[in-house]
C-alpha atoms as a PDB file:
ATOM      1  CA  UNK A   1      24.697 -17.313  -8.042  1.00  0.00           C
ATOM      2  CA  UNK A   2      22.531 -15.053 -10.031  1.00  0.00           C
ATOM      3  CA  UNK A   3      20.214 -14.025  -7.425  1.00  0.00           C
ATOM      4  CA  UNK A   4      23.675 -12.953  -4.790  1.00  0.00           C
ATOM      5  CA  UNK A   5      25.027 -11.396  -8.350  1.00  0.00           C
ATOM      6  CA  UNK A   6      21.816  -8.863  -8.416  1.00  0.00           C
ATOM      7  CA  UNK A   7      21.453  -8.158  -4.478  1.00  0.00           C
ATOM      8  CA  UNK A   8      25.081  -7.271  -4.748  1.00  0.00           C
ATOM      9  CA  UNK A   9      24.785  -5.431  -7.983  1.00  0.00           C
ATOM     10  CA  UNK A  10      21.328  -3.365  -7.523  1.00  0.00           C
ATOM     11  CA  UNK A  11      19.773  -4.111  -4.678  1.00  0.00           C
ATOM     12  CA  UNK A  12      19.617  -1.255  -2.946  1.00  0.00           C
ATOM     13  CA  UNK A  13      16.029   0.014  -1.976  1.00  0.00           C
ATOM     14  CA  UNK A  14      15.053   3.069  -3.358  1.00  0.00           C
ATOM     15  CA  UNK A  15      13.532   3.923   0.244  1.00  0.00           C
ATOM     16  CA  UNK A  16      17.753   3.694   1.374  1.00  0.00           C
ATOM     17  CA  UNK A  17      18.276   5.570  -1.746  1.00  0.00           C
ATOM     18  CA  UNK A  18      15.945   8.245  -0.769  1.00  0.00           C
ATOM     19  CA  UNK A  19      17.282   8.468   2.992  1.00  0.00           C
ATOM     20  CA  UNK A  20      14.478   6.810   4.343  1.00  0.00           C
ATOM     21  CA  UNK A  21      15.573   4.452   7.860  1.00  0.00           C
ATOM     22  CA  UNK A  22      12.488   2.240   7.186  1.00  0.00           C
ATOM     23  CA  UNK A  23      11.458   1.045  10.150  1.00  0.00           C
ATOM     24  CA  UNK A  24       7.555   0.409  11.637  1.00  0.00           C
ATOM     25  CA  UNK A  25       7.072   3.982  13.109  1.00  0.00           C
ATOM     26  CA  UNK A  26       4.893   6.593  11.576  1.00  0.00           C
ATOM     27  CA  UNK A  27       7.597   9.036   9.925  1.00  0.00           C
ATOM     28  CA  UNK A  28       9.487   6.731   7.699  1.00  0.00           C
ATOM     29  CA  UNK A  29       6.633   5.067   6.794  1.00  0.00           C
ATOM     30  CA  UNK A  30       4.480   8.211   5.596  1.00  0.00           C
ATOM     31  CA  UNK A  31       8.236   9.434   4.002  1.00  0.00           C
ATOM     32  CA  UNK A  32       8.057   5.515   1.752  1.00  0.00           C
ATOM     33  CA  UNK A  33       4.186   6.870   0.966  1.00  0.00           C
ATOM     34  CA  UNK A  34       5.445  10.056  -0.459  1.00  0.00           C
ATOM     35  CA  UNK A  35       8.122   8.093  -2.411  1.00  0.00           C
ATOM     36  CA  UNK A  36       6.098   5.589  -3.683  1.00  0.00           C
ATOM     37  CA  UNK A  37       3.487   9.042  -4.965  1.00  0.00           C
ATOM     38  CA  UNK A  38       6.810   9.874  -6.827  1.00  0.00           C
ATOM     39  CA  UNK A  39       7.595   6.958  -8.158  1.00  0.00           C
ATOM     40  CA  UNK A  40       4.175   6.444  -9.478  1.00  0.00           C
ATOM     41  CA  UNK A  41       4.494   9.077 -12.232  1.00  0.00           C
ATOM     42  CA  UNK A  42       6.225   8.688 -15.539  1.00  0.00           C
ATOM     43  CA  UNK A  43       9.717  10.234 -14.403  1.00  0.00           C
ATOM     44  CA  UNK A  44      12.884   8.698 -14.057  1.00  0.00           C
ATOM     45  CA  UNK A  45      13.420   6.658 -10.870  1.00  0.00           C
ATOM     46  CA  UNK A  46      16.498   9.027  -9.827  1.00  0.00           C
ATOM     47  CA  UNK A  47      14.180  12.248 -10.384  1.00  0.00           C
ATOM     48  CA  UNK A  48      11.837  11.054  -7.844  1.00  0.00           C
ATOM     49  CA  UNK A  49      14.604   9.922  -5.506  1.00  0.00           C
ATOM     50  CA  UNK A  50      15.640  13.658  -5.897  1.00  0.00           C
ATOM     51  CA  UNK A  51      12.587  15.331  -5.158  1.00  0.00           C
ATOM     52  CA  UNK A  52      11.980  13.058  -2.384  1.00  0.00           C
ATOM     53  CA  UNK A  53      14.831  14.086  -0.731  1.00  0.00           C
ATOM     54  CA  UNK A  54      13.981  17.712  -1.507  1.00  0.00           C
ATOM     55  CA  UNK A  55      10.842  17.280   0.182  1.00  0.00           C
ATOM     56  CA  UNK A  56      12.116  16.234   3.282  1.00  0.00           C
ATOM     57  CA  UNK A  57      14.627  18.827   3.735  1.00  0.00           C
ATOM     58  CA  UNK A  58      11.866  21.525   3.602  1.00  0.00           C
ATOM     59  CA  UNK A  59       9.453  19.255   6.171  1.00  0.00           C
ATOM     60  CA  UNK A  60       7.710  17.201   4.394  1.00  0.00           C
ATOM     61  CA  UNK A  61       8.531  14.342   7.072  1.00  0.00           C
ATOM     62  CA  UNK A  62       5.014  13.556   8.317  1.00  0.00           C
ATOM     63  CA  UNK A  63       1.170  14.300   7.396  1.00  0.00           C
ATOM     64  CA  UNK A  64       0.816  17.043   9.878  1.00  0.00           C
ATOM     65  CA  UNK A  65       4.725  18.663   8.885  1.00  0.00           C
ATOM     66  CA  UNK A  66       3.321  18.157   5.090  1.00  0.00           C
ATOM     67  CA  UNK A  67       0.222  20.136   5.814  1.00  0.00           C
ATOM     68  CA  UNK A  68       2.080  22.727   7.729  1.00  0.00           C
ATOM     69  CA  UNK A  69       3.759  23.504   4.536  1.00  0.00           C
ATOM     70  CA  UNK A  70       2.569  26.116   1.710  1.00  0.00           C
ATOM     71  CA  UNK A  71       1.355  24.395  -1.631  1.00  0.00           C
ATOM     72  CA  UNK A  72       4.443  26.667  -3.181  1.00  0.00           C
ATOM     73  CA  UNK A  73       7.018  25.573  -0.837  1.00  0.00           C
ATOM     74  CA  UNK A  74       6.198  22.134  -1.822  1.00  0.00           C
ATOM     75  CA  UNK A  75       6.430  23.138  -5.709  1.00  0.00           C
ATOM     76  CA  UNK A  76       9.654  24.575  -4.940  1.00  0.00           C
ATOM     77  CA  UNK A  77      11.264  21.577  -3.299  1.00  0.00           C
ATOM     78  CA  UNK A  78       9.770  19.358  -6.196  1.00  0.00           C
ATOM     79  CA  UNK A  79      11.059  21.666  -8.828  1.00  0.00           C
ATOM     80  CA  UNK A  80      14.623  21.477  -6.961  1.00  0.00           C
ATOM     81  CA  UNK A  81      14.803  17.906  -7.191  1.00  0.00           C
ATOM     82  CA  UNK A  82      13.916  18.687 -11.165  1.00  0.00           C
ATOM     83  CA  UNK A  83      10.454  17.104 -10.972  1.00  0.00           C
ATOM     84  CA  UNK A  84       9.533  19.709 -12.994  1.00  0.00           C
ATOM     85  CA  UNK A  85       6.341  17.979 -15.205  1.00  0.00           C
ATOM     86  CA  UNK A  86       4.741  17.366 -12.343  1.00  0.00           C
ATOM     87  CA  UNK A  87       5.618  19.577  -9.674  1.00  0.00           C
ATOM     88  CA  UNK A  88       2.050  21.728  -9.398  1.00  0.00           C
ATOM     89  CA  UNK A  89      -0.538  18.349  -9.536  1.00  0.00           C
ATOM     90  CA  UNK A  90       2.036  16.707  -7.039  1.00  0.00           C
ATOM     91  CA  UNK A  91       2.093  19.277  -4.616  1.00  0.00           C
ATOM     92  CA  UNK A  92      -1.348  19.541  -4.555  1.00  0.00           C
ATOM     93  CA  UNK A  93      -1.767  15.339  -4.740  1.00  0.00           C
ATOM     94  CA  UNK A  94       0.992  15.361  -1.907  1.00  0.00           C
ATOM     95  CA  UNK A  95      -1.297  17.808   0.687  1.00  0.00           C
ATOM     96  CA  UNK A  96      -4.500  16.339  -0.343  1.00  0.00           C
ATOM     97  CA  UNK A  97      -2.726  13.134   0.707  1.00  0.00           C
ATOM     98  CA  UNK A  98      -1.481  13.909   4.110  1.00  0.00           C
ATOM     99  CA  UNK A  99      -5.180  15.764   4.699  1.00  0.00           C
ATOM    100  CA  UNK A 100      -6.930  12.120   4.089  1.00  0.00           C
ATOM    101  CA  UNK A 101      -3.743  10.095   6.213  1.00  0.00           C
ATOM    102  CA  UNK A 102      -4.688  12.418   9.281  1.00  0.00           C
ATOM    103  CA  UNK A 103      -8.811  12.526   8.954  1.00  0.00           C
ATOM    104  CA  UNK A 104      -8.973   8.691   8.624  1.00  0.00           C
ATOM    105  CA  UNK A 105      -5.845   7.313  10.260  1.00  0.00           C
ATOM    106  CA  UNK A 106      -4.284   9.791  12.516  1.00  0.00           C
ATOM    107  CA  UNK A 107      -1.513  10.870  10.328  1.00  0.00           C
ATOM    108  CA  UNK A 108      -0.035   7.450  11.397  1.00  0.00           C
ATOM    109  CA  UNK A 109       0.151   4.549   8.702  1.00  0.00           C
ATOM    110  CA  UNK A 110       0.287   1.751  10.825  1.00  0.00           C
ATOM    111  CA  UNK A 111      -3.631   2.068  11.909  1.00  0.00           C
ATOM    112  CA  UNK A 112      -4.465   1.475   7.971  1.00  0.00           C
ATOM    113  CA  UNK A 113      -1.960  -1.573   9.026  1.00  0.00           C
ATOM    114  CA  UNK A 114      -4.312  -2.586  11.734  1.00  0.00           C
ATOM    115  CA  UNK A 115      -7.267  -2.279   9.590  1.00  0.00           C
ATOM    116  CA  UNK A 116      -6.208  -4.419   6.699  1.00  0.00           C
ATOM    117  CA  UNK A 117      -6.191  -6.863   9.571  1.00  0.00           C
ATOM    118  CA  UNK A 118      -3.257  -8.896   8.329  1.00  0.00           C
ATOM    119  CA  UNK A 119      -4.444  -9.034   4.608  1.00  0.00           C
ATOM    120  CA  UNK A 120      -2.176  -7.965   1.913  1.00  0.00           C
ATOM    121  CA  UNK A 121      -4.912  -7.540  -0.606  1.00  0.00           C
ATOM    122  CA  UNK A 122      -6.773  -5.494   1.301  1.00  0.00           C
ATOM    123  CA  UNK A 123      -3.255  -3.338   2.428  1.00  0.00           C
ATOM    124  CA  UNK A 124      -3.457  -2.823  -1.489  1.00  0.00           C
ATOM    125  CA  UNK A 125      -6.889  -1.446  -1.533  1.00  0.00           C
ATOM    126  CA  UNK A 126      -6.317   1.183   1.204  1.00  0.00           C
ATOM    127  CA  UNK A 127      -3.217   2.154   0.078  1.00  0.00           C
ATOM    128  CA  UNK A 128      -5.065   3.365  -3.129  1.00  0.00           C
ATOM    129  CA  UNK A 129      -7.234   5.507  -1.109  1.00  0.00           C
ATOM    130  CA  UNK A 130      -4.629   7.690  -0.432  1.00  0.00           C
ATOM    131  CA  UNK A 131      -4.243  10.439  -3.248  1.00  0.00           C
ATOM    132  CA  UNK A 132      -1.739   9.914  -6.047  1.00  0.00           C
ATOM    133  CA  UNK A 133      -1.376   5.969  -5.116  1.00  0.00           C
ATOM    134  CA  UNK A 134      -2.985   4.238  -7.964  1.00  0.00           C
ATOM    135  CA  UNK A 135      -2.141   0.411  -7.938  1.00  0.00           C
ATOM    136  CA  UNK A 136       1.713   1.498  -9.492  1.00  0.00           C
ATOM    137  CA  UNK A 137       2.063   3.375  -6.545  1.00  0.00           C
ATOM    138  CA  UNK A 138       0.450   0.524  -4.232  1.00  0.00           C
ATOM    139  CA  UNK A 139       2.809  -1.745  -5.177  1.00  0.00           C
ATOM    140  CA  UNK A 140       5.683   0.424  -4.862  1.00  0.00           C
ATOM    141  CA  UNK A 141       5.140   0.875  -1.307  1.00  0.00           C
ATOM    142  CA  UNK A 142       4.470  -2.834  -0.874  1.00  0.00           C
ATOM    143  CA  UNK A 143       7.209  -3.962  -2.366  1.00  0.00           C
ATOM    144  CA  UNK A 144       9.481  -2.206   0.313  1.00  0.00           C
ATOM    145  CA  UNK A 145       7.284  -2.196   3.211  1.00  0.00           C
ATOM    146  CA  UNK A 146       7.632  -5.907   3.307  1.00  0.00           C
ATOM    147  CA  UNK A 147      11.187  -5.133   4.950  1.00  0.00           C
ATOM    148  CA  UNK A 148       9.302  -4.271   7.862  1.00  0.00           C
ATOM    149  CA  UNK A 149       5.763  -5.984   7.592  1.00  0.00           C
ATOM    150  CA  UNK A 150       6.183  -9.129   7.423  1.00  0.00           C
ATOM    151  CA  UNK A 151       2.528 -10.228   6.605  1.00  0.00           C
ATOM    152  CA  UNK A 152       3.135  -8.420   2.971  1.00  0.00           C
ATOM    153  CA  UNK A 153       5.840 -10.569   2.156  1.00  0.00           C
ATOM    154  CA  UNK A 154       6.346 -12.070  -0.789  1.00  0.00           C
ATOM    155  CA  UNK A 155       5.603  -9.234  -2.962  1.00  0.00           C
ATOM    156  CA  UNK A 156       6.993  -9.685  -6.323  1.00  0.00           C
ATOM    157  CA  UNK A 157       4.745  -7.385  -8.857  1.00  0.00           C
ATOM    158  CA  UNK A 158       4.945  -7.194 -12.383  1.00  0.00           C
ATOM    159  CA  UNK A 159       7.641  -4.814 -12.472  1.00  0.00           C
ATOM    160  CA  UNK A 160       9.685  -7.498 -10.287  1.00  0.00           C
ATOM    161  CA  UNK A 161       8.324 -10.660 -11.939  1.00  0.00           C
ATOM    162  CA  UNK A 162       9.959  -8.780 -15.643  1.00  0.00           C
ATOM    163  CA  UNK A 163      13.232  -9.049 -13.404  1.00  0.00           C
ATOM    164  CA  UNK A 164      13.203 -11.893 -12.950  1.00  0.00           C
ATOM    165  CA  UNK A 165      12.482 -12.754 -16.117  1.00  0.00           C
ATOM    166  CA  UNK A 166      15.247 -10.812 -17.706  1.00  0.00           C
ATOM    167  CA  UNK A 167      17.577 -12.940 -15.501  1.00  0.00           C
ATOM    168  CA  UNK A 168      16.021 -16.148 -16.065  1.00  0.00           C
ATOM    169  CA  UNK A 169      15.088 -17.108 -12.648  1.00  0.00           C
ATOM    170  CA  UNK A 170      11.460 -18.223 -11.809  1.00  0.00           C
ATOM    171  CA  UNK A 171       8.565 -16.401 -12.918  1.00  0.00           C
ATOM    172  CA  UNK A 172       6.644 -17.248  -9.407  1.00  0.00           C
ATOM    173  CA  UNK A 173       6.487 -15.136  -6.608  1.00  0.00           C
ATOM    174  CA  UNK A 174       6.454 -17.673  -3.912  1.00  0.00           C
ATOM    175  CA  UNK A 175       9.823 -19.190  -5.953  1.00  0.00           C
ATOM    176  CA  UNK A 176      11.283 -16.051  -5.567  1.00  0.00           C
ATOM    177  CA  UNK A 177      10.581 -15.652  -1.874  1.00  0.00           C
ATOM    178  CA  UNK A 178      12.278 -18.731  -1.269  1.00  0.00           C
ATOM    179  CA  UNK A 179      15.723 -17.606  -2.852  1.00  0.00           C
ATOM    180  CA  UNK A 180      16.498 -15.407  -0.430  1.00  0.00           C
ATOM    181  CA  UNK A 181      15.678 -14.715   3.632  1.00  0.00           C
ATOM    182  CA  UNK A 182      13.448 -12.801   4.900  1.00  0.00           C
ATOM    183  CA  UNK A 183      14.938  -9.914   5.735  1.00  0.00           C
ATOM    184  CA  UNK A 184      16.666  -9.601   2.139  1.00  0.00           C
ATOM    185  CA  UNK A 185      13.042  -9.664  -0.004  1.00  0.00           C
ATOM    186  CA  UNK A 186      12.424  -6.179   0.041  1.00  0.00           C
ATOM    187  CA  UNK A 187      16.350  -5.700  -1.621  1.00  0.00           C
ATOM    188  CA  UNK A 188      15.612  -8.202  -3.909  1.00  0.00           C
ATOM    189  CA  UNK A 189      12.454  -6.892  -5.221  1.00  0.00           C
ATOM    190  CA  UNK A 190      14.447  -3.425  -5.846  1.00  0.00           C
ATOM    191  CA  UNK A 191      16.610  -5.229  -7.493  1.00  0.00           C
ATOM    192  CA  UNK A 192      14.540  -7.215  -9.935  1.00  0.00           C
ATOM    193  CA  UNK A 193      13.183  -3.827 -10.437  1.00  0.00           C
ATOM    194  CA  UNK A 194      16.099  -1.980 -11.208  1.00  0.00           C
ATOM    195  CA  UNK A 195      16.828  -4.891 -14.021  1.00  0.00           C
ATOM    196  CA  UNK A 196      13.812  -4.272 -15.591  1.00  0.00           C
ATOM    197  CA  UNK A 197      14.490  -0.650 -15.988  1.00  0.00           C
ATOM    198  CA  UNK A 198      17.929  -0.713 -17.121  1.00  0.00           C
ATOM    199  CA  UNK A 199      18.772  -3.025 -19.901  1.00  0.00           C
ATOM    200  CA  UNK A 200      22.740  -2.676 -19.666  1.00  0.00           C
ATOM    201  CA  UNK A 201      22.282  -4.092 -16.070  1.00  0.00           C
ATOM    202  CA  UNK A 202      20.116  -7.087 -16.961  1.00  0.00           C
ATOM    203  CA  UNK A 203      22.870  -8.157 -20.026  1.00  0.00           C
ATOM    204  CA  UNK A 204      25.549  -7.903 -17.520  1.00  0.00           C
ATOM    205  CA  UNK A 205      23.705  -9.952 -14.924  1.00  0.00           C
ATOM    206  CA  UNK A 206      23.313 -12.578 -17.516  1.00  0.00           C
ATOM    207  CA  UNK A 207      26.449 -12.736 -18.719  1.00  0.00           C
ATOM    208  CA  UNK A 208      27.967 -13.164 -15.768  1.00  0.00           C
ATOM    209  CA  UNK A 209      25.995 -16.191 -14.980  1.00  0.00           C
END
């Protein structure tokens, strides 16, 4: 089955990827929200994984940890996970960020849960608020926050709905949803993404249908 073939294949969330535990608790969701800042630009997916990681390890973990840290110390963690083009405008994005996450929310990304009030749409619009998430980065974080918030699920974007139609499944996002439980949505959507960006991977996928 093509849709076991990809999960099995690629579909590893870039949050796991990254070293992020997901789970519904402030730190590992502000850690996706830096991620999903990363992933926004135009860098390679693995660059940003980098840097992410690099980030962490010099305690960028949390809003309040991120603002505790220099703007340079920052720009050196970025530039050690070879984010390079970006590394200056991101560190400054990244504080700006975690400044706006503690004013409005408390530091703690589950009260801009509460406040979308069980709309996903509206999740989206928030999420944008934040500096450096742009509707890209909106949907990154969607697309693997679902593995924890269940009212965001399906979410199949553009970048997944190409996927999906570089393996020749359904186009639909509710179609989609109901190839695979629950729990597995958020993998699938990484990998639908991760077929998009790699070519190689998608003619393999196919041919082994």
């Amino acid at each position: 089955m093509k849709v076991r073939r990809a999960l099995d294949a690629c579909g590893r969330t870039y949050a796991d990827e990254a070293g992020i535990k997901l789970r519904d608790a402030p730190a590992p969701l502000y850690q996706l929200l830096v991620l999903a800042v990363l992933l926004s630009a135009r860098i390679k997916a693995d660059i940003a994984v980098a840097a992410a990681r690099e980030l962490f390890a010099a305690g960028c973990t949390t809003p309040e940890k991120t603002v505790d840290t220099t703007w340079q110390q920052r720009v050196d963690a970025l530039g050690r996970g070879h984010y390079v083009r970006y590394d200056e405008s991101t560190a400054t994005t990244l504080g700006d960020g975690a400044r706006l996450l503690l004013d409005k929310y408390g530091g703690d990304l589950r009260r801009m849960r509460k406040a979308a009030d069980g709309d996903p749409r509206k999740l989206h619009r928030l999420l944008t608020e934040v500096k450096g998430i742009g509707p890209t980065g909106a949907d990154i974080f969607c697309r693997e926050v679902q593995a924890v918030w269940p009212e965001v699920r399906p979410h199949f974007d553009k970048k997944t709905l190409s996927g999906a139609r570089e393996l020749r499944l359904p186009e639909d996002p509710e179609k989609l949803a109901g190839m695979v439980p629950d729990d597995q949505m958020a993998r699938f959507a990484a990998a639908l993404v991760r077929v998009t960006l790699d070519r190689k991977l998608a003619e393999e996928l196919r041919s082994a249908a």
